[in-house]
N, C-alpha and C. Protein backbone atom coordinates (compact mmCIF):
# COMPACT_ATOMS: atom_id res chain seq x y z
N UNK A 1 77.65 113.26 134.85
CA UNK A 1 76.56 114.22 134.94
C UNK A 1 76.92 115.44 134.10
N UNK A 2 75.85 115.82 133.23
CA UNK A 2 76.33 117.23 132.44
C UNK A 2 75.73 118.13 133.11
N UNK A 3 76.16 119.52 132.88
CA UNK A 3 76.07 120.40 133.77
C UNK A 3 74.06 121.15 133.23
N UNK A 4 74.20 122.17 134.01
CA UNK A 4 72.32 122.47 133.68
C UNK A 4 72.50 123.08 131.98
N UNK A 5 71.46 123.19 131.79
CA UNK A 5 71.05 123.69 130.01
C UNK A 5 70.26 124.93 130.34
N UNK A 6 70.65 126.34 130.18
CA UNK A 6 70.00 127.28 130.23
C UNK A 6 69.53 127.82 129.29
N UNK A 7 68.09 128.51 128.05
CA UNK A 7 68.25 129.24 127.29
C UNK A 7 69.25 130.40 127.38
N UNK A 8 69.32 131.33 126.43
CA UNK A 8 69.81 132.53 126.51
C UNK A 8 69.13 133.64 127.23
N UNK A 9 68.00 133.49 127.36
CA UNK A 9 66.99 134.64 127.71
C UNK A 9 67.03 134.23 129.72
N UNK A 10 67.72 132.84 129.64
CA UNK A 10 67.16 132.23 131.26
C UNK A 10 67.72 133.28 132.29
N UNK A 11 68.76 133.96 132.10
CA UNK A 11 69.28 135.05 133.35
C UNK A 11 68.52 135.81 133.86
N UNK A 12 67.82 136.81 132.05
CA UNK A 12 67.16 137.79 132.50
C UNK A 12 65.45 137.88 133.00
N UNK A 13 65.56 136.75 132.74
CA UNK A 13 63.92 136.03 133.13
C UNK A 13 64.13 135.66 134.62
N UNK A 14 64.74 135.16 135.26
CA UNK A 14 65.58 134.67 136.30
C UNK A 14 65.63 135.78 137.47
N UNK A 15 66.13 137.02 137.23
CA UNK A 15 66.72 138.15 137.28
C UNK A 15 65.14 138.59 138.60
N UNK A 16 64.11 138.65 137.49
CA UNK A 16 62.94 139.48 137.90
C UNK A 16 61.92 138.81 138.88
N UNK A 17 62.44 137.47 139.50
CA UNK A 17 61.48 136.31 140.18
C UNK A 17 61.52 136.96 141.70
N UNK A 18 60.71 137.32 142.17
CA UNK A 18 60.19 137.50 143.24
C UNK A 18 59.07 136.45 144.00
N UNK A 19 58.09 136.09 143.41
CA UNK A 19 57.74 134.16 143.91
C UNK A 19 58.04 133.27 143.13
N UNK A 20 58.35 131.79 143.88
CA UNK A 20 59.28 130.88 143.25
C UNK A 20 58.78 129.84 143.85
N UNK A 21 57.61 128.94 142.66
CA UNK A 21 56.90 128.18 143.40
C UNK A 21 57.46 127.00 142.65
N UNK A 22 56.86 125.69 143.14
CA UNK A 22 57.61 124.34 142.84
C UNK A 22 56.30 123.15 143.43
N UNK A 23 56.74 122.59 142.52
CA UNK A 23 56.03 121.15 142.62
C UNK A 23 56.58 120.36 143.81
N UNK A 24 56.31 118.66 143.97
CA UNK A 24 56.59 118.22 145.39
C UNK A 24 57.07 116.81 144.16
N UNK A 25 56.29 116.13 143.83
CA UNK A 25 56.73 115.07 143.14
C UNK A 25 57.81 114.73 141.80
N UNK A 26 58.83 114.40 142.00
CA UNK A 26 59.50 114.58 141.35
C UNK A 26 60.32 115.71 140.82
N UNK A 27 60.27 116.31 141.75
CA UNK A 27 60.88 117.96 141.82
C UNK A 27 61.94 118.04 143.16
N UNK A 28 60.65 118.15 144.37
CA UNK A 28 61.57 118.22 145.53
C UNK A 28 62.08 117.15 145.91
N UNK A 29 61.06 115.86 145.36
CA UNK A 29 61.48 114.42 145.47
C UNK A 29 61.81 113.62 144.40
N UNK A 30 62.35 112.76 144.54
CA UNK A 30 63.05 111.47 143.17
C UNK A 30 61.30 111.11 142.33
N UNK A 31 60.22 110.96 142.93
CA UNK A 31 58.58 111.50 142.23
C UNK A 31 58.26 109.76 142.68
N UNK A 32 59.37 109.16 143.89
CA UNK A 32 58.69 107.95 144.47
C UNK A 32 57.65 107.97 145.57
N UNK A 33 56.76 107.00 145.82
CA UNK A 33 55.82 106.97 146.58
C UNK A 33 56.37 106.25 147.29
N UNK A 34 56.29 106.27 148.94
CA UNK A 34 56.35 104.99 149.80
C UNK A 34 55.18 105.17 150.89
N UNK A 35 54.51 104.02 151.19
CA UNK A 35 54.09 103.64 152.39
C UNK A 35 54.27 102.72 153.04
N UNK A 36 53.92 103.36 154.02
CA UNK A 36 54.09 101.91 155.28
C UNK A 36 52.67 101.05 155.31
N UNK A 37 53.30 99.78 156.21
CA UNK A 37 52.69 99.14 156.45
C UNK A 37 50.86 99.35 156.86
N UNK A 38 50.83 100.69 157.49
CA UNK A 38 49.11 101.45 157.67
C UNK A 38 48.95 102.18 157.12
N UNK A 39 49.40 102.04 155.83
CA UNK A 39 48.78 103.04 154.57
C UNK A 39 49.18 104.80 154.76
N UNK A 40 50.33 104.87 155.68
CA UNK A 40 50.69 106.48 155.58
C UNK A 40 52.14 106.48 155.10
N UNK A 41 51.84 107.03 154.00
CA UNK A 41 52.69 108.31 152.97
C UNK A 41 53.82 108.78 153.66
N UNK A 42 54.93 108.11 153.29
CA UNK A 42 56.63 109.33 153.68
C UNK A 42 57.03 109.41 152.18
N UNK A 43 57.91 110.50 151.59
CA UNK A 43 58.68 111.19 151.23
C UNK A 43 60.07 111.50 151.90
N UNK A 44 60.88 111.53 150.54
CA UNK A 44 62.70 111.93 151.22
C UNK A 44 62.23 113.06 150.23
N UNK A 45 62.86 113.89 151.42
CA UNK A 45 63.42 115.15 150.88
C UNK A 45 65.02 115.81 150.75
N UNK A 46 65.73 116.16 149.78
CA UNK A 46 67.48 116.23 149.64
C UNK A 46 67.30 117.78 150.75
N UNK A 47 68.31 117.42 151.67
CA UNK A 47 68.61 118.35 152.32
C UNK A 47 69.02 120.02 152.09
N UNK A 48 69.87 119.72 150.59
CA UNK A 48 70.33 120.90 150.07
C UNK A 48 69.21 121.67 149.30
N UNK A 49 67.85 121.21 149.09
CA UNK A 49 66.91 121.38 148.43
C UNK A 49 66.35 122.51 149.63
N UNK A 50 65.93 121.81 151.23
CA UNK A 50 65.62 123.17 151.99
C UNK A 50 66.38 123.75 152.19
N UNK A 51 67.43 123.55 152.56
CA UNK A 51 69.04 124.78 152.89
C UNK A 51 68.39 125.98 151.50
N UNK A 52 68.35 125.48 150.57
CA UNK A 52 68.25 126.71 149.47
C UNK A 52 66.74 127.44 149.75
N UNK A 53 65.97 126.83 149.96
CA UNK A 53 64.42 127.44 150.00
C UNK A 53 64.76 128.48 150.85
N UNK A 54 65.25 128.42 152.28
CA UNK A 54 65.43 129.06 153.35
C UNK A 54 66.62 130.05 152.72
N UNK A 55 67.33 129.92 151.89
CA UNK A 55 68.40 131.10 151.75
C UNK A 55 67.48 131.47 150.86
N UNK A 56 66.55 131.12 149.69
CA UNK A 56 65.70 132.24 148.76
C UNK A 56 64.81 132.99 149.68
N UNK A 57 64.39 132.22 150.92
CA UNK A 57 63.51 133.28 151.62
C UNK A 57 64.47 134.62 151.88
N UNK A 58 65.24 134.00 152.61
CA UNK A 58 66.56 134.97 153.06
C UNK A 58 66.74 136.26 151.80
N UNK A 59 67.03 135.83 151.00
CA UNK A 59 66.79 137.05 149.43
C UNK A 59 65.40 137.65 149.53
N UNK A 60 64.40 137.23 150.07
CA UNK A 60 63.52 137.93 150.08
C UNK A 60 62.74 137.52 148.80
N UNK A 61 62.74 136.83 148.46
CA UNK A 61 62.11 136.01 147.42
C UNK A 61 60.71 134.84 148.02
N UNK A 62 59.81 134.84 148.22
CA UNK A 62 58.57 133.78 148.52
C UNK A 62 58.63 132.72 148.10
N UNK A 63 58.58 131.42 148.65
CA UNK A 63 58.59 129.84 148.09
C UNK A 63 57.64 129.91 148.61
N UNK A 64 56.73 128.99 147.03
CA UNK A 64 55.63 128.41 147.67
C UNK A 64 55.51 127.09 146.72
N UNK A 65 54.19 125.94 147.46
CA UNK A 65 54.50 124.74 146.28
C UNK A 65 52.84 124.71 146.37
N UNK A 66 52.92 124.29 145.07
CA UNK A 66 51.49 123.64 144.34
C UNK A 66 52.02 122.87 143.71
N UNK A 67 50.93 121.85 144.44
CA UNK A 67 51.05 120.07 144.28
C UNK A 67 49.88 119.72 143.66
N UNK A 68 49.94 118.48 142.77
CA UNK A 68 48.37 117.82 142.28
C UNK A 68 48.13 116.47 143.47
N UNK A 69 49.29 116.08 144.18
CA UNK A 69 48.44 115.29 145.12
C UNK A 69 48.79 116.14 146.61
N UNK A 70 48.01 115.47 147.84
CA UNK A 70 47.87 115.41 149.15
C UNK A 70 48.89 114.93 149.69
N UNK A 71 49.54 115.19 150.93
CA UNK A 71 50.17 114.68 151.69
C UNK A 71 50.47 115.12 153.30
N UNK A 72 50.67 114.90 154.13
CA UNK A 72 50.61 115.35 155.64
C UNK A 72 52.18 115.78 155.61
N UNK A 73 53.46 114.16 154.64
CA UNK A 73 54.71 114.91 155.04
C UNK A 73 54.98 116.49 153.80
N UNK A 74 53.96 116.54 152.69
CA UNK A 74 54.68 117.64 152.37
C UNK A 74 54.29 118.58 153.49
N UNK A 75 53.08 118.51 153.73
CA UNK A 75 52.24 119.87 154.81
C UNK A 75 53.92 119.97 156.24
N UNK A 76 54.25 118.96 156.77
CA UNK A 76 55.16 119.14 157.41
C UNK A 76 56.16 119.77 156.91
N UNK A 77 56.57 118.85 155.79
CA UNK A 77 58.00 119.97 155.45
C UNK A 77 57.92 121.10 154.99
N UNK A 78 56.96 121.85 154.49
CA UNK A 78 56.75 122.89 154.13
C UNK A 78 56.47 123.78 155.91
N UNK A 79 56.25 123.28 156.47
CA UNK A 79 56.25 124.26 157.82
C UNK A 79 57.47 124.16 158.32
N UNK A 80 58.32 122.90 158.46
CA UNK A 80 59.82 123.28 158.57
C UNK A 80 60.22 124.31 158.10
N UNK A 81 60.48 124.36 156.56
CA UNK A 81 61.16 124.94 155.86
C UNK A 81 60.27 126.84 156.20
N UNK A 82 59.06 126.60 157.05
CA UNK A 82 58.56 128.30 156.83
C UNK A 82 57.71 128.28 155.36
N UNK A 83 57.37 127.44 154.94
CA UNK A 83 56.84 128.14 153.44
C UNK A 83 55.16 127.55 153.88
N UNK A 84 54.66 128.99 153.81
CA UNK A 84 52.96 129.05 154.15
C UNK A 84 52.27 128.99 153.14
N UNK A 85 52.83 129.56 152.18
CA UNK A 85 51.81 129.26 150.61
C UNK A 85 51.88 127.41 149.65
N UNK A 86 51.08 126.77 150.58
CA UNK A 86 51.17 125.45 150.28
C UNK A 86 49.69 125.39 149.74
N UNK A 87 49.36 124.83 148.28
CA UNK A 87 48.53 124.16 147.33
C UNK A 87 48.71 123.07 146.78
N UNK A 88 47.53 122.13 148.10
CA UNK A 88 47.59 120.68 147.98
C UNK A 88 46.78 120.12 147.50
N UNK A 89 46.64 119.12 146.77
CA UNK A 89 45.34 118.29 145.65
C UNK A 89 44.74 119.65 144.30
N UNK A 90 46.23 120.22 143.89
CA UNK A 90 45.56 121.01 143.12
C UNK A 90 44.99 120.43 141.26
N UNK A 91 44.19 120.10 141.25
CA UNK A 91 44.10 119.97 139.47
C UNK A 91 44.63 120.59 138.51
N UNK A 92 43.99 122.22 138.83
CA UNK A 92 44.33 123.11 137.68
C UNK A 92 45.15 124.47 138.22
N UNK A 93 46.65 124.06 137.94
CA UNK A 93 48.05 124.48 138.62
C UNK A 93 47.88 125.87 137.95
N UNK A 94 47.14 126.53 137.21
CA UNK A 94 47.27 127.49 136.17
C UNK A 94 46.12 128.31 137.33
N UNK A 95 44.94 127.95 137.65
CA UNK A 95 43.85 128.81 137.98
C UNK A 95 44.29 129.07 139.52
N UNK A 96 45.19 128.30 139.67
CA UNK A 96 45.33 128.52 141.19
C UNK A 96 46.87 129.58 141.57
N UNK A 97 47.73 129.39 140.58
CA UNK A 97 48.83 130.23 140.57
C UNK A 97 48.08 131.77 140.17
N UNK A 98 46.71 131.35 139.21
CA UNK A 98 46.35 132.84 139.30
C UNK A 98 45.57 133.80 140.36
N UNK A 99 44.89 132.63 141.30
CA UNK A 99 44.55 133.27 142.46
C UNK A 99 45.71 133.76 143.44
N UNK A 100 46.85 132.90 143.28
CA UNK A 100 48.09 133.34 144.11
C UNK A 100 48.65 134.72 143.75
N UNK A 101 48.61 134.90 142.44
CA UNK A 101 49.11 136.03 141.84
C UNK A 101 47.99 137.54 142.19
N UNK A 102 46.46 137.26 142.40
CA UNK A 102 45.83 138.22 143.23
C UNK A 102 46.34 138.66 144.38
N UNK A 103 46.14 137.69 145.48
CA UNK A 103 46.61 137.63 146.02
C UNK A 103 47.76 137.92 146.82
N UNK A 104 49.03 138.38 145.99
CA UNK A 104 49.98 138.48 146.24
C UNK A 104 50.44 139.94 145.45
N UNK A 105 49.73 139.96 144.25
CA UNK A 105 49.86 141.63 143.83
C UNK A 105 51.10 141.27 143.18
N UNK A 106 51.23 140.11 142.39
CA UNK A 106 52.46 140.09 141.75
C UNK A 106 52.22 139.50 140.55
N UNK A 107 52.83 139.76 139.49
CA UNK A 107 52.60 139.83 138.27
C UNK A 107 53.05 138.91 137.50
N UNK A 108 53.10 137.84 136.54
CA UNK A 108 53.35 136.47 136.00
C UNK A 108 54.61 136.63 135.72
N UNK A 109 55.17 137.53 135.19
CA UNK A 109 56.87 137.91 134.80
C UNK A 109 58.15 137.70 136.25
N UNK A 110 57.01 137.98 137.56
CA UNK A 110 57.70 138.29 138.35
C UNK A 110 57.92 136.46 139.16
N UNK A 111 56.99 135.43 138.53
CA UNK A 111 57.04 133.94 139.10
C UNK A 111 57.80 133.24 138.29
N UNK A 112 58.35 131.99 139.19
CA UNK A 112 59.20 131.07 138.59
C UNK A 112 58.19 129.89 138.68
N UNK A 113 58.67 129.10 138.47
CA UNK A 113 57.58 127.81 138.49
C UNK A 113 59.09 126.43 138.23
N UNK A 114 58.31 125.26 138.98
CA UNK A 114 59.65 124.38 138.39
C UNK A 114 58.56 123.45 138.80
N UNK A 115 58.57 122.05 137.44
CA UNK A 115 57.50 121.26 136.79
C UNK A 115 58.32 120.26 136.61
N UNK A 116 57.86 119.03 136.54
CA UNK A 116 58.63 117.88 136.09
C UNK A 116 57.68 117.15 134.81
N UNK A 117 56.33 117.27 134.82
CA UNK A 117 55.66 116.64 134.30
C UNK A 117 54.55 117.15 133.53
N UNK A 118 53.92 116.32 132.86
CA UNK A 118 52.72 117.17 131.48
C UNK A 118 51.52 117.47 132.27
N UNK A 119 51.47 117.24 133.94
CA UNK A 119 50.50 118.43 134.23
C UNK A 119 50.82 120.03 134.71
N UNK A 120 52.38 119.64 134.71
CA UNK A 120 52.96 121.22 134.87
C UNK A 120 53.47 121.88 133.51
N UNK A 121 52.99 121.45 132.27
CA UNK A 121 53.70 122.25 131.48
C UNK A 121 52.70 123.46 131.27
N UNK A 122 51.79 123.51 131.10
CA UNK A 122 50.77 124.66 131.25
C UNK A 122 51.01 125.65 131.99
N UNK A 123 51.49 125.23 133.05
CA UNK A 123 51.80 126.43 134.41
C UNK A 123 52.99 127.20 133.79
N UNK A 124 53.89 126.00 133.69
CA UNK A 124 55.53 126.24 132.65
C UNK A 124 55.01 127.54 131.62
N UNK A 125 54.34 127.38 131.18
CA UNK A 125 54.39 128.49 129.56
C UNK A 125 53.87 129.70 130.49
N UNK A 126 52.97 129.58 131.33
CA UNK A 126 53.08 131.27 131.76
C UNK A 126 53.73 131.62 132.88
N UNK A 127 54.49 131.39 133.33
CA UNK A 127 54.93 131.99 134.39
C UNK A 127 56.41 132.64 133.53
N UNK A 128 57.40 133.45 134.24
CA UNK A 128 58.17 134.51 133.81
C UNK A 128 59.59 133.31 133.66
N UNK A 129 59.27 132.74 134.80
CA UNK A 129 60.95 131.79 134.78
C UNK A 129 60.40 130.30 135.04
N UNK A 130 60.75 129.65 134.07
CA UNK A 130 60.26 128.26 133.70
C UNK A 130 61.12 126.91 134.30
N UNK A 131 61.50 126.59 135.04
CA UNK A 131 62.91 125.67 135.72
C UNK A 131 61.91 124.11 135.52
N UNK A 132 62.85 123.11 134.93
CA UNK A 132 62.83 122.05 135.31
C UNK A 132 64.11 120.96 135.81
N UNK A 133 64.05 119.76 136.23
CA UNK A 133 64.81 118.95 136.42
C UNK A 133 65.49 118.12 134.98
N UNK A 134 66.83 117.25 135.72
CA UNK A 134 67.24 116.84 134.72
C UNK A 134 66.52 115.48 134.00
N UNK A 135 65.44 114.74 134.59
CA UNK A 135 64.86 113.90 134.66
C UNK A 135 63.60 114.37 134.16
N UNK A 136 63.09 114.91 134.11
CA UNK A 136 61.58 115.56 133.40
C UNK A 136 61.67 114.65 132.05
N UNK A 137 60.40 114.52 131.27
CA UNK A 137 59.83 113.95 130.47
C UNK A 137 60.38 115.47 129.69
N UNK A 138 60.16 114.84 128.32
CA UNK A 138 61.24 115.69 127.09
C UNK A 138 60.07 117.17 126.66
N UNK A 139 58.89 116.50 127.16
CA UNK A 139 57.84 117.71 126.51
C UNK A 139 58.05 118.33 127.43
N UNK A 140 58.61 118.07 128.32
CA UNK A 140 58.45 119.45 129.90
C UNK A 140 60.07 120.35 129.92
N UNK A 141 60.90 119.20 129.13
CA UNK A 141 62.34 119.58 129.15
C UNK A 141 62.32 120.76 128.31
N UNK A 142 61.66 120.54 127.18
CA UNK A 142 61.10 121.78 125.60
C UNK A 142 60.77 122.99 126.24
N UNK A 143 60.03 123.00 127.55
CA UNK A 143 59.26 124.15 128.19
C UNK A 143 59.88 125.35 128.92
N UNK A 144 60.92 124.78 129.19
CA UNK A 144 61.74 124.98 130.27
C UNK A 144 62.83 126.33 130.09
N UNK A 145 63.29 127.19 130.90
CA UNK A 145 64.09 128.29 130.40
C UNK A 145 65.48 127.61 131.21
N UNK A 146 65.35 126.94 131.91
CA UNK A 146 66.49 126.56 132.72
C UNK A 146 66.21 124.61 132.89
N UNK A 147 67.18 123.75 132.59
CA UNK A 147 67.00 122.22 133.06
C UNK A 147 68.28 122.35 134.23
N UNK A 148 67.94 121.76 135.76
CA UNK A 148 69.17 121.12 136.42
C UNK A 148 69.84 120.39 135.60
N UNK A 149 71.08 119.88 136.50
CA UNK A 149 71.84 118.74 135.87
C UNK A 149 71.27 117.53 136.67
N UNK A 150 70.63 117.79 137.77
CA UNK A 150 70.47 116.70 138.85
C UNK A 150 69.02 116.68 138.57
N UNK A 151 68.68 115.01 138.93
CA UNK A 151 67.38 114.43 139.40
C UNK A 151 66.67 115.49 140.11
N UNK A 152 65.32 115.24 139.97
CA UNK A 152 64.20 115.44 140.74
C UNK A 152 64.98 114.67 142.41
N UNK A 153 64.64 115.52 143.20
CA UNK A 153 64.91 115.27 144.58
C UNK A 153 66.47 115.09 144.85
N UNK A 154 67.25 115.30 144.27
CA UNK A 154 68.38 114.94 144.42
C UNK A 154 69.42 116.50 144.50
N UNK A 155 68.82 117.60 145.23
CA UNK A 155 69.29 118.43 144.77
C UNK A 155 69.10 119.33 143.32
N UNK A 156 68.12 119.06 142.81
CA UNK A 156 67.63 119.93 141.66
C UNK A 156 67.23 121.45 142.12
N UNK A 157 66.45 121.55 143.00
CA UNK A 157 65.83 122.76 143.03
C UNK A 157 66.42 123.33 143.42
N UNK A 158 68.21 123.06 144.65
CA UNK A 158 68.93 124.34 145.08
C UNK A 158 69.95 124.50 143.78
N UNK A 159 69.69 123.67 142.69
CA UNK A 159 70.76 124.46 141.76
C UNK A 159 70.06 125.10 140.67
N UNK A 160 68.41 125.38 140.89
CA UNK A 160 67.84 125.96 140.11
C UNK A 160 68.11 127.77 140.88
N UNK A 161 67.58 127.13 142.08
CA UNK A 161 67.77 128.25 143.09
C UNK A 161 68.94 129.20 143.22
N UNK A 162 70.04 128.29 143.20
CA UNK A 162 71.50 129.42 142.84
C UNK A 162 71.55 129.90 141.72
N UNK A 163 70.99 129.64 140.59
CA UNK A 163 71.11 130.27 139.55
C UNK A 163 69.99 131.22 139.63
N UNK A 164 68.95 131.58 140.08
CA UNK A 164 67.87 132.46 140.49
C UNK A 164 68.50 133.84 141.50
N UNK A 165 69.17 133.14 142.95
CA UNK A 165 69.94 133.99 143.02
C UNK A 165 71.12 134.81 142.62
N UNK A 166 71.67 133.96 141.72
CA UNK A 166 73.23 134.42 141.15
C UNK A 166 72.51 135.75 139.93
N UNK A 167 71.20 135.05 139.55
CA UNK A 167 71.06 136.04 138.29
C UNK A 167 69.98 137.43 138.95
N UNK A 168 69.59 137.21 140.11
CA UNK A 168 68.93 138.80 140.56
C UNK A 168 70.07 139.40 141.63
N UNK A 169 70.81 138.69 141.68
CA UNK A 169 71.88 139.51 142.01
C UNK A 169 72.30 139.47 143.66
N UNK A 170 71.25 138.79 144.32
CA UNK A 170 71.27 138.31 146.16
C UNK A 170 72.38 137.35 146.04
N UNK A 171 72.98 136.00 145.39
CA UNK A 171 73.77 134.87 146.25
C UNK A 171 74.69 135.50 146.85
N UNK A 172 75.63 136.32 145.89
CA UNK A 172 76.49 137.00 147.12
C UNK A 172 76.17 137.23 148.67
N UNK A 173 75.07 137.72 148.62
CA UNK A 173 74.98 138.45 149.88
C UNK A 173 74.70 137.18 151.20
N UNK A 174 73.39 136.56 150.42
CA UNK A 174 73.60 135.25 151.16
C UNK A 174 74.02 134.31 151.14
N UNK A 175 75.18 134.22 150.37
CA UNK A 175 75.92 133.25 150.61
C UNK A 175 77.35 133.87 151.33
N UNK A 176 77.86 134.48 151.58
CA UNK A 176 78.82 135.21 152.14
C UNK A 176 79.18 134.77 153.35
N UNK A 177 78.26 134.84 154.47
CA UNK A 177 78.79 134.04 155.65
C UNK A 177 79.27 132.38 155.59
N UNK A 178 78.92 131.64 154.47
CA UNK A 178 79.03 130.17 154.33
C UNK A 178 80.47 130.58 153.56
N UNK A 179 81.21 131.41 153.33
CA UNK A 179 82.51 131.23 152.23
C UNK A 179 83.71 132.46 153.31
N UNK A 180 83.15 132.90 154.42
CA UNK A 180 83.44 133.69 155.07
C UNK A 180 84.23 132.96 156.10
N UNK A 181 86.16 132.49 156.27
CA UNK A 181 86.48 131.50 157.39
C UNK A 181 86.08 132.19 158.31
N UNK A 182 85.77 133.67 158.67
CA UNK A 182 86.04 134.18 159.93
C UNK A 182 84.77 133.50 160.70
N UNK A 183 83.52 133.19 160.32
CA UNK A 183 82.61 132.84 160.82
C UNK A 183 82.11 131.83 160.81
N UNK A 184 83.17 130.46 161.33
CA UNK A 184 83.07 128.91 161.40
C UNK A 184 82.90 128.47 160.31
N UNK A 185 83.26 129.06 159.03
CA UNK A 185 82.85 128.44 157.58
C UNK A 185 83.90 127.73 157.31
């Protein structure tokens, strides 16, 4: 495995992300479908993928996901994990990040976005911090200010995520009790 591919500019773009939204297919997941036997939809989700969502909340940073399909288990895991800004069956990932951005009183410089595929590269070019996986299709890889080293679902998004926190300057803080022996670490 080679390690992630960052531009030069990826820190300070990185730096200024205050929402940090993400796709579901092939992002939080390997981008497989399964059903069962009565036609309902599961998803695996990598564990270290929510551990990180929940420490970016912790930074004070907003996760949210806009998806182009439906699902009941993302709607679940996204209430596990606490993340309320969920956009499901979205088409046009661009008009809807811009209602989020009303909404939220936050400004395109200040969002990350992480895309695996050619209906997220559009979103990719405007948002402030551009993250994809190591598995993305090559036109989405081009887009990108930051590539993981890891698959879609396999842990991609908490090592997009540590580098989000490492570069605005929070992992320290939340990561401190996990490197801390005094406190069962």
């Amino acid at each position: 495995m080679s390690g992630p591919r960052a531009r030069r500019d990826a820190e300070a773009k990185a730096a200024g992300v205050r929402l940090f939204l993400v796709d579901v297919d092939g992002v939080l997941t390997d981008g497989g479908i399964l059903f069962d036997g009565n036609g309902v939809e599961t998803k695996r989700f990598h564990v270290r993928d929510g551990h990180g969502i929940k420490m970016m909340q912790r930074a004070g940073i907003e996760v949210g996901i806009i998806t182009g399909r439906t699902s009941e288990a993302v709607r679940f895991r996204a209430e596990e994990l606490g993340i309320s800004l969920v956009r499901q069956g979205i088409f046009d990932k661009v008009a809807t990040w811009r209602e989020i951005l009303g909404e939220k009183g936050i400004s395109p410089e200040e969002t990350a976005y992480v895309g695996d595929d050619i209906v997220d590269v559009s979103l990719l070019r405007q948002v402030g911090f551009a993250a994809t996986v190591a598995d993305a299709e090559e036109y989405v890889l081009s887009e990108a200010d930051f590539v993981s080293s890891r698959p879609g679902g396999h842990g991609a998004v908490r090592e997009i995520i540590e580098f989000v926190l490492k570069s605005c300057g929070a992992w320290s803080r939340v990561s401190a009790k996990y490197f801390d022996a005094g406190e069962g670490g």
